[in-house]
C-alpha atoms as a PDB file:
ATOM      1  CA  UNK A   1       5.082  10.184  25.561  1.00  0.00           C
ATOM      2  CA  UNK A   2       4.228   8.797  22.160  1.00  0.00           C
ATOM      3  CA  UNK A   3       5.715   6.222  20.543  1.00  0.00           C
ATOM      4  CA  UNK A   4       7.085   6.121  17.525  1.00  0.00           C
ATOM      5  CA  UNK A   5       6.395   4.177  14.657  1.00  0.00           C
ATOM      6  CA  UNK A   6       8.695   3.517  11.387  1.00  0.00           C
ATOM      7  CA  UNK A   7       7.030   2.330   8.252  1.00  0.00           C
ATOM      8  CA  UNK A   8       9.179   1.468   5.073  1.00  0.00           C
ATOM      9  CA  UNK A   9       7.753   2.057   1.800  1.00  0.00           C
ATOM     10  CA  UNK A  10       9.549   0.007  -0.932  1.00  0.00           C
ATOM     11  CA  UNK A  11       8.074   0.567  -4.350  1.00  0.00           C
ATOM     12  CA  UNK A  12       8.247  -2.415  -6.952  1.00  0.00           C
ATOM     13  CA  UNK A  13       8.984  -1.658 -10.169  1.00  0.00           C
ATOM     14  CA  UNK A  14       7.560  -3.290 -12.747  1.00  0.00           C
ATOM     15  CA  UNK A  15       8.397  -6.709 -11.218  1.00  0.00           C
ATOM     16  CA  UNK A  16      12.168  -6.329 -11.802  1.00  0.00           C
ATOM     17  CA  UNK A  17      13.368  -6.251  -7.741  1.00  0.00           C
ATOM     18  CA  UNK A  18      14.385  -2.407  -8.461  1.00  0.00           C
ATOM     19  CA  UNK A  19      12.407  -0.081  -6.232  1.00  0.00           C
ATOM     20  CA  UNK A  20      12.629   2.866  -4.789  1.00  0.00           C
ATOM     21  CA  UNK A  21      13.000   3.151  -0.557  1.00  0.00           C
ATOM     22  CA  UNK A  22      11.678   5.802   1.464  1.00  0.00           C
ATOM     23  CA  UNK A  23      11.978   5.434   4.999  1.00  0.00           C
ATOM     24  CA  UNK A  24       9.345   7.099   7.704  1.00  0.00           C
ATOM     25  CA  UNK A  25       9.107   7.454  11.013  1.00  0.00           C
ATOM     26  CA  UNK A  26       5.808   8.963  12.588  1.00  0.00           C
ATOM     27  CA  UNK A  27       4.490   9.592  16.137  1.00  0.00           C
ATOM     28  CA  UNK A  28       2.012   7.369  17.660  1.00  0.00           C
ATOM     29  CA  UNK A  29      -1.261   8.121  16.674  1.00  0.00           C
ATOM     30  CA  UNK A  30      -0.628  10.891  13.382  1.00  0.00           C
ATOM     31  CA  UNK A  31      -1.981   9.974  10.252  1.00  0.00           C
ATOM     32  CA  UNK A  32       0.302   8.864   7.135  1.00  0.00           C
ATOM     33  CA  UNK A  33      -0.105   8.654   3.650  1.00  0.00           C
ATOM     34  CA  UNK A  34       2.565   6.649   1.099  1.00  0.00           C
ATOM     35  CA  UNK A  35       2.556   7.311  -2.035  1.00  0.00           C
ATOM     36  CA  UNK A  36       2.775   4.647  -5.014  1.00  0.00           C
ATOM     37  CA  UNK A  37       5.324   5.660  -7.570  1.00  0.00           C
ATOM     38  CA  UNK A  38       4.304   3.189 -10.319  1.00  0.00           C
ATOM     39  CA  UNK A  39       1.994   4.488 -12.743  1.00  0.00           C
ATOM     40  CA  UNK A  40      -0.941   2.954 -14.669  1.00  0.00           C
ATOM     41  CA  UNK A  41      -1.044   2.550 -18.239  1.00  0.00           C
ATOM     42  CA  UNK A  42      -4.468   1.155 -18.716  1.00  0.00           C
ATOM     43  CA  UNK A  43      -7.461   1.412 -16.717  1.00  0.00           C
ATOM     44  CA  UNK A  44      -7.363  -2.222 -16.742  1.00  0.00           C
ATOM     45  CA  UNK A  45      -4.578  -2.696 -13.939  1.00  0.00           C
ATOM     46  CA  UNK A  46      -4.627  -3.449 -10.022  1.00  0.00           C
ATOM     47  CA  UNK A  47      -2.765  -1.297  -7.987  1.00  0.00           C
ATOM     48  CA  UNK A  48      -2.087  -3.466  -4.607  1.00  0.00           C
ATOM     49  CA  UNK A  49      -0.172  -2.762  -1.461  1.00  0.00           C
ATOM     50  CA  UNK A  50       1.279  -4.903   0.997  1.00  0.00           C
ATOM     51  CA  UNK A  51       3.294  -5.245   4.172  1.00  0.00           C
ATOM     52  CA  UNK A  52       6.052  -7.267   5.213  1.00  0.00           C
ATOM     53  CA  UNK A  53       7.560  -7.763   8.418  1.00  0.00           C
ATOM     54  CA  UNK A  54       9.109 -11.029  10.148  1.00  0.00           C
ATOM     55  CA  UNK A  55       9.816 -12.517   6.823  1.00  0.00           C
ATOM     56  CA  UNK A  56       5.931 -12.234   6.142  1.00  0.00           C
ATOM     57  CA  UNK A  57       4.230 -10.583   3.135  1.00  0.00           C
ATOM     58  CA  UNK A  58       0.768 -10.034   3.561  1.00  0.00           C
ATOM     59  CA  UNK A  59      -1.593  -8.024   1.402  1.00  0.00           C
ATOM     60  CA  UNK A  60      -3.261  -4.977   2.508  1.00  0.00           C
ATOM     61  CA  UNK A  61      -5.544  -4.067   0.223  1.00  0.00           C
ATOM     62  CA  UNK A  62      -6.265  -4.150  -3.383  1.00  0.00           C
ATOM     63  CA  UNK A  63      -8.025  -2.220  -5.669  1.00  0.00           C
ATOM     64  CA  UNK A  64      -8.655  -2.404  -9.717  1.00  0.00           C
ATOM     65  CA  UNK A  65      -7.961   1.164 -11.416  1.00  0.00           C
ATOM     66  CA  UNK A  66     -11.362   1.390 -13.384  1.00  0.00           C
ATOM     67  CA  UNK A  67     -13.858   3.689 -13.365  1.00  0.00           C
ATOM     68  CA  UNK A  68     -15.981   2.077 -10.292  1.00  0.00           C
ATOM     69  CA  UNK A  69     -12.867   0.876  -8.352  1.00  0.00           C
ATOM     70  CA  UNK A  70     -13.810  -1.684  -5.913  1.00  0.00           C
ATOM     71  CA  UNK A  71     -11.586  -2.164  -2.869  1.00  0.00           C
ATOM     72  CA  UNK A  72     -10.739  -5.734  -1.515  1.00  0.00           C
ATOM     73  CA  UNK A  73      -8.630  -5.711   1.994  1.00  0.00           C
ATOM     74  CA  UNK A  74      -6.656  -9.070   2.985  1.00  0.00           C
ATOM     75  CA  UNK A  75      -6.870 -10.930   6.353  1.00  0.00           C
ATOM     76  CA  UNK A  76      -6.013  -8.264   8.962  1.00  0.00           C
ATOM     77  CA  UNK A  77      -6.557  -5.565   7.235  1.00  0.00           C
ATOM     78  CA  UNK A  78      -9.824  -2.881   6.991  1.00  0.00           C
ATOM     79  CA  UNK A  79     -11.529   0.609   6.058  1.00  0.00           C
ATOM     80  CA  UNK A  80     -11.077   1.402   9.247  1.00  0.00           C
ATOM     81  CA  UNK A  81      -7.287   2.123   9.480  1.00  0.00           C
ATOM     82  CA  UNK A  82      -5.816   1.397   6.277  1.00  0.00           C
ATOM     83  CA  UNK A  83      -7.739   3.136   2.814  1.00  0.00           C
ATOM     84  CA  UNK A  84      -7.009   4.455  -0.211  1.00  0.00           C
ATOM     85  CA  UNK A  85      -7.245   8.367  -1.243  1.00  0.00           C
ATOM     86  CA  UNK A  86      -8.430   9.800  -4.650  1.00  0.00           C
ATOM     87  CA  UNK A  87      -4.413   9.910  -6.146  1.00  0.00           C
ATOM     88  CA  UNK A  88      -3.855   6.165  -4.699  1.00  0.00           C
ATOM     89  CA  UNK A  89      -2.050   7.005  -1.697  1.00  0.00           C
ATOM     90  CA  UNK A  90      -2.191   4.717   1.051  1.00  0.00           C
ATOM     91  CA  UNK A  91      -3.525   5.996   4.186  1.00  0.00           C
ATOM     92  CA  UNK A  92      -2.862   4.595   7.671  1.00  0.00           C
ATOM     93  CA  UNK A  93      -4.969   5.872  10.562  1.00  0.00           C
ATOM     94  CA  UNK A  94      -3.559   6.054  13.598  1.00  0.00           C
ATOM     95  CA  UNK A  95      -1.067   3.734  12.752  1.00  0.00           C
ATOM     96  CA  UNK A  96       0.031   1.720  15.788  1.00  0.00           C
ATOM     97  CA  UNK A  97       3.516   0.218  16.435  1.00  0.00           C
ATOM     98  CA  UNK A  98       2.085  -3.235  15.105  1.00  0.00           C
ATOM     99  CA  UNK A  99       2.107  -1.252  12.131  1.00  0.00           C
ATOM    100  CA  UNK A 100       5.917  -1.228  11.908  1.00  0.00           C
ATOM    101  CA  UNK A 101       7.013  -2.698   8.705  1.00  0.00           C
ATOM    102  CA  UNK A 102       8.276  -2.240   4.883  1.00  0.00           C
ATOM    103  CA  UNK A 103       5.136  -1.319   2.505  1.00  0.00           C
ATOM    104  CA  UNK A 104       5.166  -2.004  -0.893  1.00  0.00           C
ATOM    105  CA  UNK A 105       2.836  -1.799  -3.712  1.00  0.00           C
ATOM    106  CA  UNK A 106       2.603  -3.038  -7.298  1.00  0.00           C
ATOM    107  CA  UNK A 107       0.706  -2.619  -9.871  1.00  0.00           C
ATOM    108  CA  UNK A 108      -0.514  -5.720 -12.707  1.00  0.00           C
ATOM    109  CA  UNK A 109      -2.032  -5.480 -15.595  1.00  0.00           C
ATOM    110  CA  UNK A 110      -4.841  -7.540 -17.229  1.00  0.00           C
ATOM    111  CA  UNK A 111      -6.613  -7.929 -20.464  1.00  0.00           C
ATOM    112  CA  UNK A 112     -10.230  -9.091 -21.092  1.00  0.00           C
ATOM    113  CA  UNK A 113     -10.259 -12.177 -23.089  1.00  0.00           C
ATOM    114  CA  UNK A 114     -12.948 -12.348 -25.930  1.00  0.00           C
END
């Protein structure tokens, strides 16, 4: 028998504490994707996602939204189980019950200083 595996995906909004909560449960082993709800303005913004769990927030992975978007994953955290699909879904493979947690992502905004 599989185990199951809940994930929490609490979306951000625009810094102000609102969000949104979706709550999902998977089977051991099946693929999921979460979807951000925010949406960027500017191709000069940083969609990131993170996980907590046992009062600990730690970043999954980051990416900026421009045409060559380069990827950065925090401590913990890789290609190989946790990416990033063309619409900015997160994907967990094979997510494990260590996985077990609330997701969230955010997404900041920055301007090039001349």
């Amino acid at each position: 028998m599989k185990k199951m595996v809940l994930l929490y995906l609490l979306a951000v909004l625009a810094g102000l504490g609102a969000g949104q909560q979706v709550v999902v449960s998977v089977k051991g082993g099946e693929d999921i994707s979460l979807a951000c709800p925010l949406q960027a303005n500017s191709s000069r913004s940083t969609l990131s996602w993170y996980q907590r769990k046992e009062q600990r927030v730690l970043m999954v992975l980051s990416t900026t939204l421009t045409p060559r978007p380069r990827v950065v994953y925090g401590r913990g955290f890789g290609p190989d189980r946790f990416t990033l699909d063309p619409r900015q879904h997160l994907l967990l493979l094979r997510p494990q019950p260590s996985d077990a947690g609330v997701y969230f992502c955010a997404i900041s905004r920055w301007t090039k200083i001349t």
